[in-house]
N, C-alpha and C. Protein backbone atom coordinates (compact mmCIF):
# COMPACT_ATOMS: atom_id res chain seq x y z
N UNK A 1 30.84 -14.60 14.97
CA UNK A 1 30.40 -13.80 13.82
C UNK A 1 30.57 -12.31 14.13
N UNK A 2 30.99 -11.52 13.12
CA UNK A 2 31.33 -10.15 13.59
C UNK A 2 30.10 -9.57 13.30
N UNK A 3 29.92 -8.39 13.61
CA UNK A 3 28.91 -7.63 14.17
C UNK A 3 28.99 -7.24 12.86
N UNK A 4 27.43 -6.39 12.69
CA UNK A 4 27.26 -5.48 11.61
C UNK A 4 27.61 -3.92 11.62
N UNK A 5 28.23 -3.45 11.19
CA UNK A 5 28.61 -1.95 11.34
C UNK A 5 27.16 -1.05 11.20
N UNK A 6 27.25 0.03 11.95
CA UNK A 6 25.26 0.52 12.16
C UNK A 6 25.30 1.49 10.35
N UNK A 7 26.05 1.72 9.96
CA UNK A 7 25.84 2.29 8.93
C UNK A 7 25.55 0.96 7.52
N UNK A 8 25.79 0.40 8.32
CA UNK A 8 24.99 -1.05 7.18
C UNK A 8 23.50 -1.21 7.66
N UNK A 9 23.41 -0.79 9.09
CA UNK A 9 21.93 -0.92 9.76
C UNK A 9 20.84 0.13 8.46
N UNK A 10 21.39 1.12 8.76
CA UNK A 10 20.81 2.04 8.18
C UNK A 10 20.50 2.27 7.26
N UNK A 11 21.28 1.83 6.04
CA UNK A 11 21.11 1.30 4.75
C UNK A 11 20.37 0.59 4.58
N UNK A 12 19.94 -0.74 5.14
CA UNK A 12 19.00 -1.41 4.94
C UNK A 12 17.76 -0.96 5.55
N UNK A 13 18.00 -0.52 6.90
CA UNK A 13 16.17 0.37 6.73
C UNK A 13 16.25 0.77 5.83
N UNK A 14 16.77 1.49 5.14
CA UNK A 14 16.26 2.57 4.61
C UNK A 14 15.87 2.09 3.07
N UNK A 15 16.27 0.89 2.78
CA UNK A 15 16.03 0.21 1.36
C UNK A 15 14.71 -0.17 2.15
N UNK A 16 14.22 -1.15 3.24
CA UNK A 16 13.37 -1.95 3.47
C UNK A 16 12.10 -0.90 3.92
N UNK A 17 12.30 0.28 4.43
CA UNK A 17 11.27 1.59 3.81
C UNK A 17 11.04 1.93 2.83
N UNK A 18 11.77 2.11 2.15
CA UNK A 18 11.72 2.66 0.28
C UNK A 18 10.91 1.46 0.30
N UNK A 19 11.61 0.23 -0.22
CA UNK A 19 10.09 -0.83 -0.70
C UNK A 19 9.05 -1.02 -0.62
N UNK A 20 8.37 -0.80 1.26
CA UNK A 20 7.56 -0.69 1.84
C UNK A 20 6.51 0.23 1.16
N UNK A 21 7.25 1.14 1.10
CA UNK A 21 6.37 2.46 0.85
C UNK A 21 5.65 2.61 -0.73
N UNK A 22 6.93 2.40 -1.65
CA UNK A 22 6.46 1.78 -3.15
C UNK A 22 5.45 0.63 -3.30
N UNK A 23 5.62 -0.28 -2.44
CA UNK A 23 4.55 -1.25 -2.45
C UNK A 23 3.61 -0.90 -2.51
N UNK A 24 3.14 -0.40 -1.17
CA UNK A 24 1.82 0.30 -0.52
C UNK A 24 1.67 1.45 -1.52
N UNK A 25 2.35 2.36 -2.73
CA UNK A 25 1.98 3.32 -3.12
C UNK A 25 1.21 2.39 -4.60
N UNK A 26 1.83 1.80 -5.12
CA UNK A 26 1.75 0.92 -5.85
C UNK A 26 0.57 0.05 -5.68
N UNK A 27 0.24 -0.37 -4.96
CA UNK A 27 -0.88 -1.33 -4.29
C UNK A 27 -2.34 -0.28 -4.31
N UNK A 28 -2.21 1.20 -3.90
CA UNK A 28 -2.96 1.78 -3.45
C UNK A 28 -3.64 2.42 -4.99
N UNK A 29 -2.66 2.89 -5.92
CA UNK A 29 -3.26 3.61 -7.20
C UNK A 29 -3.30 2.19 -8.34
N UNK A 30 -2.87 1.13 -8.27
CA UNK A 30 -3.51 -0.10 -8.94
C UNK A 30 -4.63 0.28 -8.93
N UNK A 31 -5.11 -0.11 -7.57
CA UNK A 31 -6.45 -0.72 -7.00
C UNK A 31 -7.57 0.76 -7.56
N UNK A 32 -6.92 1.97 -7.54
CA UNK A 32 -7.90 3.25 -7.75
C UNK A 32 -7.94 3.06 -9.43
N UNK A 33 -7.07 2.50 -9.97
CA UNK A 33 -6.97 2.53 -11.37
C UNK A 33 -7.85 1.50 -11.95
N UNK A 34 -8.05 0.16 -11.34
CA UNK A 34 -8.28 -0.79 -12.00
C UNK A 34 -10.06 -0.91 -11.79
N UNK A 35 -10.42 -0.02 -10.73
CA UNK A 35 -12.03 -0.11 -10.66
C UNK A 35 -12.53 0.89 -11.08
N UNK A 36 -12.23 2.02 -12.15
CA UNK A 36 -12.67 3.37 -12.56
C UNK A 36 -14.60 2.99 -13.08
N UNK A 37 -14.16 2.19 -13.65
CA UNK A 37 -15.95 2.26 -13.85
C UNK A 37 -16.95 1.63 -13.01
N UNK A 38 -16.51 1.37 -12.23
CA UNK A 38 -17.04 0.75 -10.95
C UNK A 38 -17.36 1.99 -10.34
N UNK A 39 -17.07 2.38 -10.08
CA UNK A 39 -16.92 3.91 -9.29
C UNK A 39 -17.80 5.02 -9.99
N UNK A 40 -17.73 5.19 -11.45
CA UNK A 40 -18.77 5.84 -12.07
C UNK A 40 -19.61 5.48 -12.24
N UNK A 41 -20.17 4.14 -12.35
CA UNK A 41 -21.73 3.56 -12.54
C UNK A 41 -22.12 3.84 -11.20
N UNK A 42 -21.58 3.81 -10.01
CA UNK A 42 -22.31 3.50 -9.06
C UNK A 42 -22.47 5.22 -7.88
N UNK A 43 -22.00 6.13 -8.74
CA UNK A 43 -21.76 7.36 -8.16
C UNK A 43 -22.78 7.27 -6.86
N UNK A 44 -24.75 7.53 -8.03
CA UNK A 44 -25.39 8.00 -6.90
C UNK A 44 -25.91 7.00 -5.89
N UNK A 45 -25.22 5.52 -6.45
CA UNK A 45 -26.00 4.33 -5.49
C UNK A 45 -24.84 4.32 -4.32
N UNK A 46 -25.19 4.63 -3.23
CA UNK A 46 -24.04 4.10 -2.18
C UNK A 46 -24.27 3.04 -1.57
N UNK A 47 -23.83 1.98 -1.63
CA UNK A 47 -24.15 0.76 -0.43
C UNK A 47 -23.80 0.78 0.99
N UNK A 48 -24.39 0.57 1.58
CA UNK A 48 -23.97 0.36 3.10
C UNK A 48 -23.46 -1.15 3.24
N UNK A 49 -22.33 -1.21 4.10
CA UNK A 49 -21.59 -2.67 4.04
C UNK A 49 -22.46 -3.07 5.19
N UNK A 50 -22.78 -4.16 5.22
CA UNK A 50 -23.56 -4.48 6.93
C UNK A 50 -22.52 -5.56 7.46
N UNK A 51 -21.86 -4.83 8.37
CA UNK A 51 -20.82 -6.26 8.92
C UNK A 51 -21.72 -6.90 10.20
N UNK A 52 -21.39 -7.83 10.02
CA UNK A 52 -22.15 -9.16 11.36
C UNK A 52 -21.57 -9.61 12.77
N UNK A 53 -20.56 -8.73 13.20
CA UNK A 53 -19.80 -8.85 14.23
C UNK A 53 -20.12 -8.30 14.82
């Protein structure tokens, strides 16, 4: 099988970063978008998480 030429390497990082990054940007302002009133009812109550580990 012949080898991949590195400028094909590079190309594909560089798509498989772009995605990465859209994902995670994407993933990150969903999640800020989709709990807005969650966030305002609960301004002055803060919970403390109690983890058990």
């Amino acid at each position: 099988m012949p080898q991949m030429a590195p400028m094909n390497w590079l190309i594909m990082f560089l798509v498989f970063s772009v995605t990465m990054i859209l994902f995670s940007l994407i993933n990150y302002f969903m999640m800020k978008v989709l709990n807005p009133s969650k966030s305002q009812n609960n301004n002055n109550k803060s919970k403390s998480m109690n983890w058990t580990w």
